[in-house]
PDB file of N, CA and C in Angstrom:
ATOM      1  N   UNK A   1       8.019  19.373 -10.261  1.00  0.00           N
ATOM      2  CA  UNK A   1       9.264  18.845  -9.719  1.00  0.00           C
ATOM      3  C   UNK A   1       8.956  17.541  -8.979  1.00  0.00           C
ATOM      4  N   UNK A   2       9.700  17.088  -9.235  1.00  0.00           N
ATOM      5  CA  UNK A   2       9.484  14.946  -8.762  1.00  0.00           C
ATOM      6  C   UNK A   2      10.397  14.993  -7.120  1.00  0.00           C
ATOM      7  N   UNK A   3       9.869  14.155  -6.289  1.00  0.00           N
ATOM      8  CA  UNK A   3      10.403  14.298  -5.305  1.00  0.00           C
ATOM      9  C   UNK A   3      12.062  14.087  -5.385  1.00  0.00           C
ATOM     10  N   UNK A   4      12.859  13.506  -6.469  1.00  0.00           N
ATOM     11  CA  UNK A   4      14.074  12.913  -6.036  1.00  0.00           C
ATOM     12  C   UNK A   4      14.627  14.460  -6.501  1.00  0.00           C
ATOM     13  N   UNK A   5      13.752  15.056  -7.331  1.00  0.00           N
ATOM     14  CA  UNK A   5      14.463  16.561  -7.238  1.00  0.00           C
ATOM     15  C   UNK A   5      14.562  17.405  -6.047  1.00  0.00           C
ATOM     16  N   UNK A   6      13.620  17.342  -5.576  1.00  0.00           N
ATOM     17  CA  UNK A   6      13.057  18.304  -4.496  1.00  0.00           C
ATOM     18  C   UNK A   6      13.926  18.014  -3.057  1.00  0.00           C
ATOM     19  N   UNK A   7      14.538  16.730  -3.054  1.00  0.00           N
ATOM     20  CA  UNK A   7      15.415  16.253  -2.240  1.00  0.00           C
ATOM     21  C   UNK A   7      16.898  15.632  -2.569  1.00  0.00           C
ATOM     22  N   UNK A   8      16.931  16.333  -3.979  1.00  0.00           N
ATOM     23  CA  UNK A   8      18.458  16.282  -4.205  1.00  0.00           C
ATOM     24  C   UNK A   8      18.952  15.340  -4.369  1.00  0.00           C
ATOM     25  N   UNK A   9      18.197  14.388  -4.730  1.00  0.00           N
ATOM     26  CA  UNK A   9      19.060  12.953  -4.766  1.00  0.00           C
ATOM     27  C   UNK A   9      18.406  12.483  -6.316  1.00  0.00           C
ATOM     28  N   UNK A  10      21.047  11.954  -6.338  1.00  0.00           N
ATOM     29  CA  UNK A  10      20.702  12.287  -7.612  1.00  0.00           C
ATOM     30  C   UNK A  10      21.675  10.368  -7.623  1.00  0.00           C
ATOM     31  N   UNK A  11      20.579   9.742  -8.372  1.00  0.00           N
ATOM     32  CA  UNK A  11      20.819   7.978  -8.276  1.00  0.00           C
ATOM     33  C   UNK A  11      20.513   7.798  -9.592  1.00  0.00           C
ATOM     34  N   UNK A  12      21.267   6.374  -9.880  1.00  0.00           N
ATOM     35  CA  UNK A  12      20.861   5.636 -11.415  1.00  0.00           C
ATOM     36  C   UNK A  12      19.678   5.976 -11.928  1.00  0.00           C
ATOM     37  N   UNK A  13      19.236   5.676 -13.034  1.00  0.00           N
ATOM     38  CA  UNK A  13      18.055   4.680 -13.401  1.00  0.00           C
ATOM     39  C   UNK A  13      17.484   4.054 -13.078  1.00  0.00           C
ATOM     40  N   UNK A  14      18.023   2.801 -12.459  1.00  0.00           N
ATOM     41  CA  UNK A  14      18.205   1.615 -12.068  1.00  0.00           C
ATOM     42  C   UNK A  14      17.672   1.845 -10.739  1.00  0.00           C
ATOM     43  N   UNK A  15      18.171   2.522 -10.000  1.00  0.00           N
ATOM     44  CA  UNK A  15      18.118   2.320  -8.449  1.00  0.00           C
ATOM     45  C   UNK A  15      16.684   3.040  -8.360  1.00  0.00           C
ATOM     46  N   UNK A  16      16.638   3.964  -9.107  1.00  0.00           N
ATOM     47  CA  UNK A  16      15.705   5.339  -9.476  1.00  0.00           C
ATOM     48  C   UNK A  16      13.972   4.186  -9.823  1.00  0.00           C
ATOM     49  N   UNK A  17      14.121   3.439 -10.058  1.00  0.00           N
ATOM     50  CA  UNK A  17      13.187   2.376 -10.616  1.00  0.00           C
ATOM     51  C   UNK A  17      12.830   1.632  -9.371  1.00  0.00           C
ATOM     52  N   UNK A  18      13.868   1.495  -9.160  1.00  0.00           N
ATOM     53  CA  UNK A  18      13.497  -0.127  -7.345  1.00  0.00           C
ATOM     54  C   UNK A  18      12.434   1.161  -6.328  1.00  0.00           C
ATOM     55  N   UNK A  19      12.876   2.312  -6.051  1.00  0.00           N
ATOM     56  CA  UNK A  19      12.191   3.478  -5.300  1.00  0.00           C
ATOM     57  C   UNK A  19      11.068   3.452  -5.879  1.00  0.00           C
ATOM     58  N   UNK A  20      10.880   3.500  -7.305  1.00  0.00           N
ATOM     59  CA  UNK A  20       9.503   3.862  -8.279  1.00  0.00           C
ATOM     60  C   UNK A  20       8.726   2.763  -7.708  1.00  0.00           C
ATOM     61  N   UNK A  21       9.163   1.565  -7.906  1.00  0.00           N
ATOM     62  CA  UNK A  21       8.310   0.410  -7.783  1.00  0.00           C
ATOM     63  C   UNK A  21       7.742   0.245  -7.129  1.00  0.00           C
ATOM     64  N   UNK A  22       8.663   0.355  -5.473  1.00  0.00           N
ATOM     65  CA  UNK A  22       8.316   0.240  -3.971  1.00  0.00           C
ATOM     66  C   UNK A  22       7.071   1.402  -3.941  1.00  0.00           C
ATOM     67  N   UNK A  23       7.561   2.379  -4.065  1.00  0.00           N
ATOM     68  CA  UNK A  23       6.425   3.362  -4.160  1.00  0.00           C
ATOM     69  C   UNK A  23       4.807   3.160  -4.849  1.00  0.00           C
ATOM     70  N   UNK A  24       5.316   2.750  -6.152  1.00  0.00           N
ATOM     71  CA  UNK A  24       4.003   1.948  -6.613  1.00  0.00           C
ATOM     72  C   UNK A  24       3.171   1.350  -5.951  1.00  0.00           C
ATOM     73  N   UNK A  25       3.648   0.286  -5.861  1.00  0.00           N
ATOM     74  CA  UNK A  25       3.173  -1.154  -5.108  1.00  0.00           C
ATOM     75  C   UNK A  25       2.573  -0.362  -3.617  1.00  0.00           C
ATOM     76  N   UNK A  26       3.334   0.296  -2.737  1.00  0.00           N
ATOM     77  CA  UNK A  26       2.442   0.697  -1.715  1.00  0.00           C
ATOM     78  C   UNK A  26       1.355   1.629  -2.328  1.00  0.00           C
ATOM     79  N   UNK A  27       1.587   2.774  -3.199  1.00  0.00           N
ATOM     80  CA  UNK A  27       0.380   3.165  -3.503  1.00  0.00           C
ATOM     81  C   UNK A  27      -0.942   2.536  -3.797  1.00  0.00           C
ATOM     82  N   UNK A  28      -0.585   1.480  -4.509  1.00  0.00           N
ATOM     83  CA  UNK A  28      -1.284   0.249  -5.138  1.00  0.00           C
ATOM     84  C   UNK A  28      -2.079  -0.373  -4.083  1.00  0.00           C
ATOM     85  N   UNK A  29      -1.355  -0.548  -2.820  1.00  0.00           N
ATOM     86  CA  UNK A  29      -2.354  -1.040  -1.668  1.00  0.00           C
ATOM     87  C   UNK A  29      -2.667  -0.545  -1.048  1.00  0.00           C
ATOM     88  N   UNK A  30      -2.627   0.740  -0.709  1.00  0.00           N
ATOM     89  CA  UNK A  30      -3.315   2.013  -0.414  1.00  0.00           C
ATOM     90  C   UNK A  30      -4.574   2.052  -0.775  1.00  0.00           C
ATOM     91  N   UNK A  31      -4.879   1.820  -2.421  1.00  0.00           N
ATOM     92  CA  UNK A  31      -5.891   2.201  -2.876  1.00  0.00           C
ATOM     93  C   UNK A  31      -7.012   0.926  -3.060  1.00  0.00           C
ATOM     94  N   UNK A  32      -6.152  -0.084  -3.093  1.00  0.00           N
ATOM     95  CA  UNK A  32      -6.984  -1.526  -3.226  1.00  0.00           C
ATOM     96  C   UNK A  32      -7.693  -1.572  -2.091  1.00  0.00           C
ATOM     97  N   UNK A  33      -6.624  -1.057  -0.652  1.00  0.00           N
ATOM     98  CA  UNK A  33      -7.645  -1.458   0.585  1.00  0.00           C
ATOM     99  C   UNK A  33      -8.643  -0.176   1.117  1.00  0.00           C
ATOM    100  N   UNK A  34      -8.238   0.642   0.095  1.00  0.00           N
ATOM    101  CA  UNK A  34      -9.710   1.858   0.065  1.00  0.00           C
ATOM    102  C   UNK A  34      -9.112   2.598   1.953  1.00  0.00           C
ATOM    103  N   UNK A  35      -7.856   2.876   1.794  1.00  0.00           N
ATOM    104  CA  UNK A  35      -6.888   3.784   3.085  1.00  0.00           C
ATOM    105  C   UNK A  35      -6.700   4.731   2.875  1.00  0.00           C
ATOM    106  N   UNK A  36      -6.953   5.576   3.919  1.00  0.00           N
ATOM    107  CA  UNK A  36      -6.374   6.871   3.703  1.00  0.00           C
ATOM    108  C   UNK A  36      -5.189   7.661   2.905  1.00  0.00           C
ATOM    109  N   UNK A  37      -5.156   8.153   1.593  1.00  0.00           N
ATOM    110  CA  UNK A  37      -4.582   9.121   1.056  1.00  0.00           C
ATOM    111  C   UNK A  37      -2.854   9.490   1.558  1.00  0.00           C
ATOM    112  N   UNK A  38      -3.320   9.890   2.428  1.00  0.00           N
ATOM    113  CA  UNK A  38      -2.167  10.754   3.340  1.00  0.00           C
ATOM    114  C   UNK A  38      -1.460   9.729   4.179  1.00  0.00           C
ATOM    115  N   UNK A  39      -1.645   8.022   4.710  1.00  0.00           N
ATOM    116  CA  UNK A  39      -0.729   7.127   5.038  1.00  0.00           C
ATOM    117  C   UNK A  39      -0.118   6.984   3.793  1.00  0.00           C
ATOM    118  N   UNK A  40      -0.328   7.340   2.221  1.00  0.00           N
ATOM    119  CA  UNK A  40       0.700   6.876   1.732  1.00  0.00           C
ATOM    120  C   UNK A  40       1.544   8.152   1.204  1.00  0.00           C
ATOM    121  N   UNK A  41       1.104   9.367   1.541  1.00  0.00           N
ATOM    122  CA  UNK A  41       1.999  10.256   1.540  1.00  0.00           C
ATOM    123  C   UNK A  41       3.385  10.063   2.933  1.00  0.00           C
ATOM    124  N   UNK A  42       2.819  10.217   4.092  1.00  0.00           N
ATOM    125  CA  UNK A  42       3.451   9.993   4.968  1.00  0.00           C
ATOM    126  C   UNK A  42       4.476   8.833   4.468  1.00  0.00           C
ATOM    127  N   UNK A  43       4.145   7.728   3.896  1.00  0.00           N
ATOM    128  CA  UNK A  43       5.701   6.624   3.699  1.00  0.00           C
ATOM    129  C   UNK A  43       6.247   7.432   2.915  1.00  0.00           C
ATOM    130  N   UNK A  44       5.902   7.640   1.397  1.00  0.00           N
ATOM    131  CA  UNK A  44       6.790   8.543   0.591  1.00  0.00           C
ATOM    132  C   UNK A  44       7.696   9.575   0.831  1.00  0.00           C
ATOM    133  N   UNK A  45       7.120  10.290   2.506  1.00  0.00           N
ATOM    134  CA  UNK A  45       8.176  11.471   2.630  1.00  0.00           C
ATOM    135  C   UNK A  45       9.207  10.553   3.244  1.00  0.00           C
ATOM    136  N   UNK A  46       8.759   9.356   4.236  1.00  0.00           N
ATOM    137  CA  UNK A  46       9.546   9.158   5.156  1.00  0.00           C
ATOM    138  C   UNK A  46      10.055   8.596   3.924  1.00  0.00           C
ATOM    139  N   UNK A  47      10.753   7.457   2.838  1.00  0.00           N
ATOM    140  CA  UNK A  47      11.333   6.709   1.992  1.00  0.00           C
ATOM    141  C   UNK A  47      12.491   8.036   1.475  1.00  0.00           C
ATOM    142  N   UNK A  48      11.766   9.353   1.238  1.00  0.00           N
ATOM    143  CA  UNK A  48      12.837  10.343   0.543  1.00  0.00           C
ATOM    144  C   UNK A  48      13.419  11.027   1.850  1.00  0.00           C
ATOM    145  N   UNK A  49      12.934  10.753   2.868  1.00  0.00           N
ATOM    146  CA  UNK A  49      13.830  11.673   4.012  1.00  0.00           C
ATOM    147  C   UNK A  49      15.120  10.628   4.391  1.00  0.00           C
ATOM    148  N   UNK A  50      14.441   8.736   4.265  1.00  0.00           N
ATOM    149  CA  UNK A  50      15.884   8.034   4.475  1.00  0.00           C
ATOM    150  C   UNK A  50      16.804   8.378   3.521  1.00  0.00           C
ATOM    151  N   UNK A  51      16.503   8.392   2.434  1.00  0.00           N
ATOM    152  CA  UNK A  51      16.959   8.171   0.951  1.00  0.00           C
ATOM    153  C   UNK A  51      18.196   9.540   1.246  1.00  0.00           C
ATOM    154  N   UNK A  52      17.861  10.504   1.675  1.00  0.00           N
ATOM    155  CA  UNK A  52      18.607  12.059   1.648  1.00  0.00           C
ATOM    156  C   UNK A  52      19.464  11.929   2.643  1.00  0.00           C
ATOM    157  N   UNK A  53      19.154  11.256   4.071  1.00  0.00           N
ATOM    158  CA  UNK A  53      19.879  11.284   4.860  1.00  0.00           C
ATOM    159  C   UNK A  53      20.912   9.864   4.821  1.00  0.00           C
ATOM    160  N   UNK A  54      21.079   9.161   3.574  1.00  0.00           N
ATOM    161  CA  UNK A  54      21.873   7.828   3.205  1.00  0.00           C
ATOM    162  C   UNK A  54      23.119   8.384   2.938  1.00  0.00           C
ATOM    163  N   UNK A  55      24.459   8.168   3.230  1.00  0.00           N
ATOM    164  CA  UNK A  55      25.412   8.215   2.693  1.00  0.00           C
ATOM    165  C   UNK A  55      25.976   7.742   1.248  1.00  0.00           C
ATOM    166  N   UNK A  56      25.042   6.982   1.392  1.00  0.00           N
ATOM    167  CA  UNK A  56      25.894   6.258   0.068  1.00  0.00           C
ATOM    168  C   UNK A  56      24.384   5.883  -0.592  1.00  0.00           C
ATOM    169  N   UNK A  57      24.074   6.054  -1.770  1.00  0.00           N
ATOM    170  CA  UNK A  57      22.767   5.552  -2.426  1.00  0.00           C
ATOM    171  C   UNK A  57      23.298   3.951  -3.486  1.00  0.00           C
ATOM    172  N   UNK A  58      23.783   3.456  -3.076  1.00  0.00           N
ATOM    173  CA  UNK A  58      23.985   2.069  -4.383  1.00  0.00           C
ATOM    174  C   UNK A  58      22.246   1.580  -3.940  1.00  0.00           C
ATOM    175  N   UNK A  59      22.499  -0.412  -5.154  1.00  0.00           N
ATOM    176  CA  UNK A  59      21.407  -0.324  -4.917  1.00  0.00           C
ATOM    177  C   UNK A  59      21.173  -1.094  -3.633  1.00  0.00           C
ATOM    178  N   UNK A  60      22.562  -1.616  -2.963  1.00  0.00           N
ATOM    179  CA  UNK A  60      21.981  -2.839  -1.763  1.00  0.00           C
ATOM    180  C   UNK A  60      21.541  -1.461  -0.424  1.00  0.00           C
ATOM    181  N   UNK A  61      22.082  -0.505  -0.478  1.00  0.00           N
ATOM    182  CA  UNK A  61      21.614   0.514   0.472  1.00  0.00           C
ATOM    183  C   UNK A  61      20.240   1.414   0.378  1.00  0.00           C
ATOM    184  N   UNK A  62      19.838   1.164  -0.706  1.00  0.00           N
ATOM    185  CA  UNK A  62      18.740   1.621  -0.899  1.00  0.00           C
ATOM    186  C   UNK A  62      17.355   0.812  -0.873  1.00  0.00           C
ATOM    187  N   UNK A  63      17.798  -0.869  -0.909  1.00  0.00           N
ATOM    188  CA  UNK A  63      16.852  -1.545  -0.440  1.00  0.00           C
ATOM    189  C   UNK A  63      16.932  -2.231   0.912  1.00  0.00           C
ATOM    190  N   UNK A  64      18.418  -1.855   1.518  1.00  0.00           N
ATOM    191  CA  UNK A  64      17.758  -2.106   2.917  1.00  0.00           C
ATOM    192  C   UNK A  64      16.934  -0.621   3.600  1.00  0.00           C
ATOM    193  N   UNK A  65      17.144   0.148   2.866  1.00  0.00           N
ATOM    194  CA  UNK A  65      16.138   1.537   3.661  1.00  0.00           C
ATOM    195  C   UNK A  65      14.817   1.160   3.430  1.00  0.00           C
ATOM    196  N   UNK A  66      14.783   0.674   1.833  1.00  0.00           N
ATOM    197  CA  UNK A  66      13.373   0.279   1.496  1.00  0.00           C
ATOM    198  C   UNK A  66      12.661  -0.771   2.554  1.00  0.00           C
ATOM    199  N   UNK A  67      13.510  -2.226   2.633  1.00  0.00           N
ATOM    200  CA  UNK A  67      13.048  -2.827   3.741  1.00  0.00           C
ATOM    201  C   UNK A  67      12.834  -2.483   4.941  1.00  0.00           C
ATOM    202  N   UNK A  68      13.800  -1.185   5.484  1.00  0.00           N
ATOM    203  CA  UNK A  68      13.748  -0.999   6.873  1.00  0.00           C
ATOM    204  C   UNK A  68      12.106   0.249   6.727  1.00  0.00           C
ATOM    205  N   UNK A  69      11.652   0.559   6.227  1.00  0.00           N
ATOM    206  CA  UNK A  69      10.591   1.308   5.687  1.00  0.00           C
ATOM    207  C   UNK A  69       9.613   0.533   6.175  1.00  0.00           C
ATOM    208  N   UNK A  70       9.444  -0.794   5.147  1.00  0.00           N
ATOM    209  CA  UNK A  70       8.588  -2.135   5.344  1.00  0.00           C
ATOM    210  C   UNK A  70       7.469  -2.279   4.290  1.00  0.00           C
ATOM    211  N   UNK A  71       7.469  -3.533   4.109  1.00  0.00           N
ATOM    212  CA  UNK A  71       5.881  -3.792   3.306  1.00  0.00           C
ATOM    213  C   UNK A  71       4.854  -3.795   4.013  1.00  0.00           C
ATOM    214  N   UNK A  72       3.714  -3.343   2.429  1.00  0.00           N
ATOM    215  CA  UNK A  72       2.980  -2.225   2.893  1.00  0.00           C
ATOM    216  C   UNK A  72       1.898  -3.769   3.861  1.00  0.00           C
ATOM    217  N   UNK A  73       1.948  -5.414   3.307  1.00  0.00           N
ATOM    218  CA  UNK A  73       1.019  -5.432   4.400  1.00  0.00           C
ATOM    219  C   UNK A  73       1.491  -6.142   6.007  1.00  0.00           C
ATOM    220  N   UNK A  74       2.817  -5.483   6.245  1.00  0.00           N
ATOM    221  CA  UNK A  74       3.441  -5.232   7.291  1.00  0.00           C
ATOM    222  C   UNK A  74       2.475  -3.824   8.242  1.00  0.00           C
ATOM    223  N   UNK A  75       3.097  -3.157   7.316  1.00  0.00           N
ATOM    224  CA  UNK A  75       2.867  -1.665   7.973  1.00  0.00           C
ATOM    225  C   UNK A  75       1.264  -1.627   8.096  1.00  0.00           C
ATOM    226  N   UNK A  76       0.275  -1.741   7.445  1.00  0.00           N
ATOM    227  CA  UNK A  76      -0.896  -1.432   7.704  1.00  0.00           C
ATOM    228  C   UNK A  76      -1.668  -2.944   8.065  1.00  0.00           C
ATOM    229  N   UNK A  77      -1.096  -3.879   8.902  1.00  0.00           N
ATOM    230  CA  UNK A  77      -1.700  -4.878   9.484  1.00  0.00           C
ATOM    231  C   UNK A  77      -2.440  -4.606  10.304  1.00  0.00           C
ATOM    232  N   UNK A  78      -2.550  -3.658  11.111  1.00  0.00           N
ATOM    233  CA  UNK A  78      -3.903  -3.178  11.965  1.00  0.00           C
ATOM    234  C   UNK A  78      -5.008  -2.337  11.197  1.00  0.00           C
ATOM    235  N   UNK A  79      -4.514  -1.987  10.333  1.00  0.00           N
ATOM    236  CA  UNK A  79      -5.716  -1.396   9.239  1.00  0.00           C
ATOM    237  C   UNK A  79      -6.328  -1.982   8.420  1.00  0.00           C
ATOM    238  N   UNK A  80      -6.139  -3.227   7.924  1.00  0.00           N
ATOM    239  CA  UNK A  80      -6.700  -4.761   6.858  1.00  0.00           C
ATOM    240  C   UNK A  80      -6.790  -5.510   7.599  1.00  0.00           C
ATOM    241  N   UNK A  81      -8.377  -6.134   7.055  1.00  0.00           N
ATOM    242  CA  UNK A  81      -7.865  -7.080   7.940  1.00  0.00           C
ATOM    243  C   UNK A  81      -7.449  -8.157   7.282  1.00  0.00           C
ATOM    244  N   UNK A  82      -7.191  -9.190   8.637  1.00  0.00           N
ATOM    245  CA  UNK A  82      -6.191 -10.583   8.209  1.00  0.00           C
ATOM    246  C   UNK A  82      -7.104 -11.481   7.478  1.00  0.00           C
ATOM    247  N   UNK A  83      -6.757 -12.002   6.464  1.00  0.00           N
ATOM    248  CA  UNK A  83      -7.720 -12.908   5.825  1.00  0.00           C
ATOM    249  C   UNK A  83      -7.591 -14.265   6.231  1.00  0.00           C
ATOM    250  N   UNK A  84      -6.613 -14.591   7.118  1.00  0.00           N
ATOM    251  CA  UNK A  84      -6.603 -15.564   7.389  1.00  0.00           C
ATOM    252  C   UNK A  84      -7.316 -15.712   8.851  1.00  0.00           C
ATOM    253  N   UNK A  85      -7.435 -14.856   9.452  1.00  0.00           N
ATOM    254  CA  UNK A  85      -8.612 -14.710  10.782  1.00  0.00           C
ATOM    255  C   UNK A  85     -10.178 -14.733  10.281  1.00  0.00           C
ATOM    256  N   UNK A  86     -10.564 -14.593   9.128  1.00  0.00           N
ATOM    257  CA  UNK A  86     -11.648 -14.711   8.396  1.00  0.00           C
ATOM    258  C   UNK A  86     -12.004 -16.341   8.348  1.00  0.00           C
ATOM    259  N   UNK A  87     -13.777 -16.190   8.381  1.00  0.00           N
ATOM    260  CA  UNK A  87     -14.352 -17.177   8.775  1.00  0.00           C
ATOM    261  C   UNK A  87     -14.404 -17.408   7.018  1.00  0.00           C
ATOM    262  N   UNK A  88     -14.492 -18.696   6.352  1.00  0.00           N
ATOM    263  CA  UNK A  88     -14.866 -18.679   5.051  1.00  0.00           C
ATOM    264  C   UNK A  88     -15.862 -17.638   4.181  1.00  0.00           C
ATOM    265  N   UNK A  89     -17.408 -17.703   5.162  1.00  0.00           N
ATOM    266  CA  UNK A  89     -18.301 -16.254   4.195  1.00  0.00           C
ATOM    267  C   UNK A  89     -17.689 -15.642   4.824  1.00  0.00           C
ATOM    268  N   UNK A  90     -16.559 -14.447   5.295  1.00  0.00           N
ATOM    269  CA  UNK A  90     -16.555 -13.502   5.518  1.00  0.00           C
ATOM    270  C   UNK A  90     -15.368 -13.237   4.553  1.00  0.00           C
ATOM    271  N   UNK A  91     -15.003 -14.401   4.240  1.00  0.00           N
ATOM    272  CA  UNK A  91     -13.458 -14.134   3.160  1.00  0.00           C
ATOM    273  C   UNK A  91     -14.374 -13.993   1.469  1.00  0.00           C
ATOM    274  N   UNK A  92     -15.378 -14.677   1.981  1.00  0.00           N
ATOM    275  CA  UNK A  92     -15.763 -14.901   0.528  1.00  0.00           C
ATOM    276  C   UNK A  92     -16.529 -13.712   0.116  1.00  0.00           C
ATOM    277  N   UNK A  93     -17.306 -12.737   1.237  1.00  0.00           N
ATOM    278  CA  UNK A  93     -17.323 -11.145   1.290  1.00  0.00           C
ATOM    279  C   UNK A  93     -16.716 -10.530   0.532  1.00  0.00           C
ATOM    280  N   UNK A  94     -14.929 -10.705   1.233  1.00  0.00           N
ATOM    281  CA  UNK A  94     -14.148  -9.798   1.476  1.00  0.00           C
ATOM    282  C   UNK A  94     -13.782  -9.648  -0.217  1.00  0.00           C
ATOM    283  N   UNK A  95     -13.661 -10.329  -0.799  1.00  0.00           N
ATOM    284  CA  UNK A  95     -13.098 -10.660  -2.180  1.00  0.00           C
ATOM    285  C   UNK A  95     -14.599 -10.474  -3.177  1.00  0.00           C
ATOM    286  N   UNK A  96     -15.782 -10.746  -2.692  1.00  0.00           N
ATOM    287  CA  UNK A  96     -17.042  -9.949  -3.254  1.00  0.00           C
ATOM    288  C   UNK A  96     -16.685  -7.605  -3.435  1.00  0.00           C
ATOM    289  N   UNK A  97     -16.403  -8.114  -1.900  1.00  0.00           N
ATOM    290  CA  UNK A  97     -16.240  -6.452  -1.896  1.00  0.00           C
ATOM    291  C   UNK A  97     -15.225  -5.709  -2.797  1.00  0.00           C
ATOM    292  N   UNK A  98     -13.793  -6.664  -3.154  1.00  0.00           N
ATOM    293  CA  UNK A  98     -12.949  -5.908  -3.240  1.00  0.00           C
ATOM    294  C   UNK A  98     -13.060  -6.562  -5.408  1.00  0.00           C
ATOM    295  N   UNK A  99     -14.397  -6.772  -5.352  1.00  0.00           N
ATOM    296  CA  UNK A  99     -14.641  -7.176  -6.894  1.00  0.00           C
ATOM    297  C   UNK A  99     -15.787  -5.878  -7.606  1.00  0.00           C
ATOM    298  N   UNK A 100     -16.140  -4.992  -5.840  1.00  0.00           N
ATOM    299  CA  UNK A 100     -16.579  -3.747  -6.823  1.00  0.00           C
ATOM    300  C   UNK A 100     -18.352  -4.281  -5.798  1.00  0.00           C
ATOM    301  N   UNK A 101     -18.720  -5.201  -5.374  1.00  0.00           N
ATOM    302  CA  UNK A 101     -19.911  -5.504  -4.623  1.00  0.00           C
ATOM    303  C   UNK A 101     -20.258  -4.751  -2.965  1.00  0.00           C
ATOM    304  N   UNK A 102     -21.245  -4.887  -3.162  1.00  0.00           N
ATOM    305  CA  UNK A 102     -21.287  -4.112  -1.657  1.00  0.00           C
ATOM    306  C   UNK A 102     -22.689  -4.487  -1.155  1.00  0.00           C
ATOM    307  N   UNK A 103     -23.004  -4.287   0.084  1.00  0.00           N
ATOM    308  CA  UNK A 103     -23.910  -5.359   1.503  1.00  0.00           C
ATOM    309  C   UNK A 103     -24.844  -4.313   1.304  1.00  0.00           C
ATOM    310  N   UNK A 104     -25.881  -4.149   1.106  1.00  0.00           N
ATOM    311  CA  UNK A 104     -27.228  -3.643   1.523  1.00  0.00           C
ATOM    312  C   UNK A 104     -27.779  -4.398   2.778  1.00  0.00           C
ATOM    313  N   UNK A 105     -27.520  -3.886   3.871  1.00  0.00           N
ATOM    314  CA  UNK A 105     -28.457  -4.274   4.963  1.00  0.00           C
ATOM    315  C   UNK A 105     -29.742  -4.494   5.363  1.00  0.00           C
ATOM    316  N   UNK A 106     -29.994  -2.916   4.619  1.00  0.00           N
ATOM    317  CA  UNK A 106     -31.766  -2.757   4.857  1.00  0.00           C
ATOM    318  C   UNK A 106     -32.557  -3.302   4.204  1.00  0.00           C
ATOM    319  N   UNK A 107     -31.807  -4.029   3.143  1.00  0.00           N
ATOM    320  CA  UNK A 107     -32.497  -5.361   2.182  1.00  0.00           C
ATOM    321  C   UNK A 107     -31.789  -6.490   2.419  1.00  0.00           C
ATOM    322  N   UNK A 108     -31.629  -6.648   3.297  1.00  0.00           N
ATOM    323  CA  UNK A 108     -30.528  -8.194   3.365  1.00  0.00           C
ATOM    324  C   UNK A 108     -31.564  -9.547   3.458  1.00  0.00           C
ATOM    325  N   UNK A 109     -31.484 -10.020   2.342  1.00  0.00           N
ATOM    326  CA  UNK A 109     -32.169 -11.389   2.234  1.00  0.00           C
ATOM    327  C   UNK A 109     -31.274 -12.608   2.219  1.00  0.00           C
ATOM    328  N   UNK A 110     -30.526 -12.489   1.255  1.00  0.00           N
ATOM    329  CA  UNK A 110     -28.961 -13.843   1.347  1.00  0.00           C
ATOM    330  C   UNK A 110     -28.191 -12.990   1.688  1.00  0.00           C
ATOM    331  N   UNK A 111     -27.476 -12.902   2.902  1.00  0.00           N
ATOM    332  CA  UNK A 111     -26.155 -12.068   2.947  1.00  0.00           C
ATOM    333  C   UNK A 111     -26.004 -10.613   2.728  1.00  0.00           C
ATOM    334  N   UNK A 112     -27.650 -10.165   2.777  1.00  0.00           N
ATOM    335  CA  UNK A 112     -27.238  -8.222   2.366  1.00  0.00           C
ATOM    336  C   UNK A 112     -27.123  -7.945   0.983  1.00  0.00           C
ATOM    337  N   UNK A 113     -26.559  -9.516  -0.378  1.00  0.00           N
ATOM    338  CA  UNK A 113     -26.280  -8.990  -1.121  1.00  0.00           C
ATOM    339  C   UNK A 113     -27.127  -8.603  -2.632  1.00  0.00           C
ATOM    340  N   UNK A 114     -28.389  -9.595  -2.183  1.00  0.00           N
ATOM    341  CA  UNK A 114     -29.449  -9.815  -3.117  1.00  0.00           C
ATOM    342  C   UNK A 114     -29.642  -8.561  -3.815  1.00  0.00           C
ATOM    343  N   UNK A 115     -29.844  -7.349  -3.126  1.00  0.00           N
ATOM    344  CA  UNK A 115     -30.611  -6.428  -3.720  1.00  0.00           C
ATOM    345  C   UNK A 115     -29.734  -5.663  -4.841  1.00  0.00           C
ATOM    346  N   UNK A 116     -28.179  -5.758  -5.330  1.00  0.00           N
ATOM    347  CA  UNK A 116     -27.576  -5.415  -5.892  1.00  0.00           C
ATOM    348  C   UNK A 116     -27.737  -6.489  -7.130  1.00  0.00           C
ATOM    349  N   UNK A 117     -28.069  -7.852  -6.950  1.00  0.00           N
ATOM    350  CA  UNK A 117     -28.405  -8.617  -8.334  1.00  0.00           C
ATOM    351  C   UNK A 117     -29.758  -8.135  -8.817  1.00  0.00           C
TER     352      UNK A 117
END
């Protein structure tokens, strides 16, 4: 059973899709920034608990709940960090790391990262 069952809400296609997406996309950065599991359960209940307690589901009411919810790198700005507070090598890290690379310390010759080439 899919949550829009499980909470009774019964919307377009259409509208049924903008929820899918939003949902996506935060899952999506959930997992890119390697976060806890269960912060993106927690939005999902809260998105179907607004969604149930909405009077009216069209689609402009369902994306201001979505907005009032928030993007995801709104909501987890204390959990990522800012790339723009990043010193150049530490951005240029950050985008090493998130390419699948990772810092060996206890061999760190250039940057920690030698021992993985």
């Amino acid at each position: 059973m899919d949550q829009f069952e499980s909470y009774h809400l019964s919307i377009s296609e259409k509208n049924r899709k903008i929820v899918e997406a939003y949902l996506s996309k935060m899952h999506s950065y959930v997992s890119t920034h390697s976060l806890d599991e269960e912060l993106y359960q927690d939005i999902e209940t809260r998105v179907f608990e607004k969604l149930s307690q909405a009077e009216v589901l069209d689609q402009f009411h369902i994306v201001q709940i979505l907005k009032e919810v928030g993007e995801p790198e709104d909501i987890f700005a204390d959990s990522v960090p800012s790339q723009e507070k990043l010193i150049p090598s530490e951005l240029w890290f950050l985008k090493l790391q998130q390419a699948g690379w990772y810092r060996d310390n206890t061999q760190a010759l250039v940057l920690g990262i030698s021992a993985p080439l």
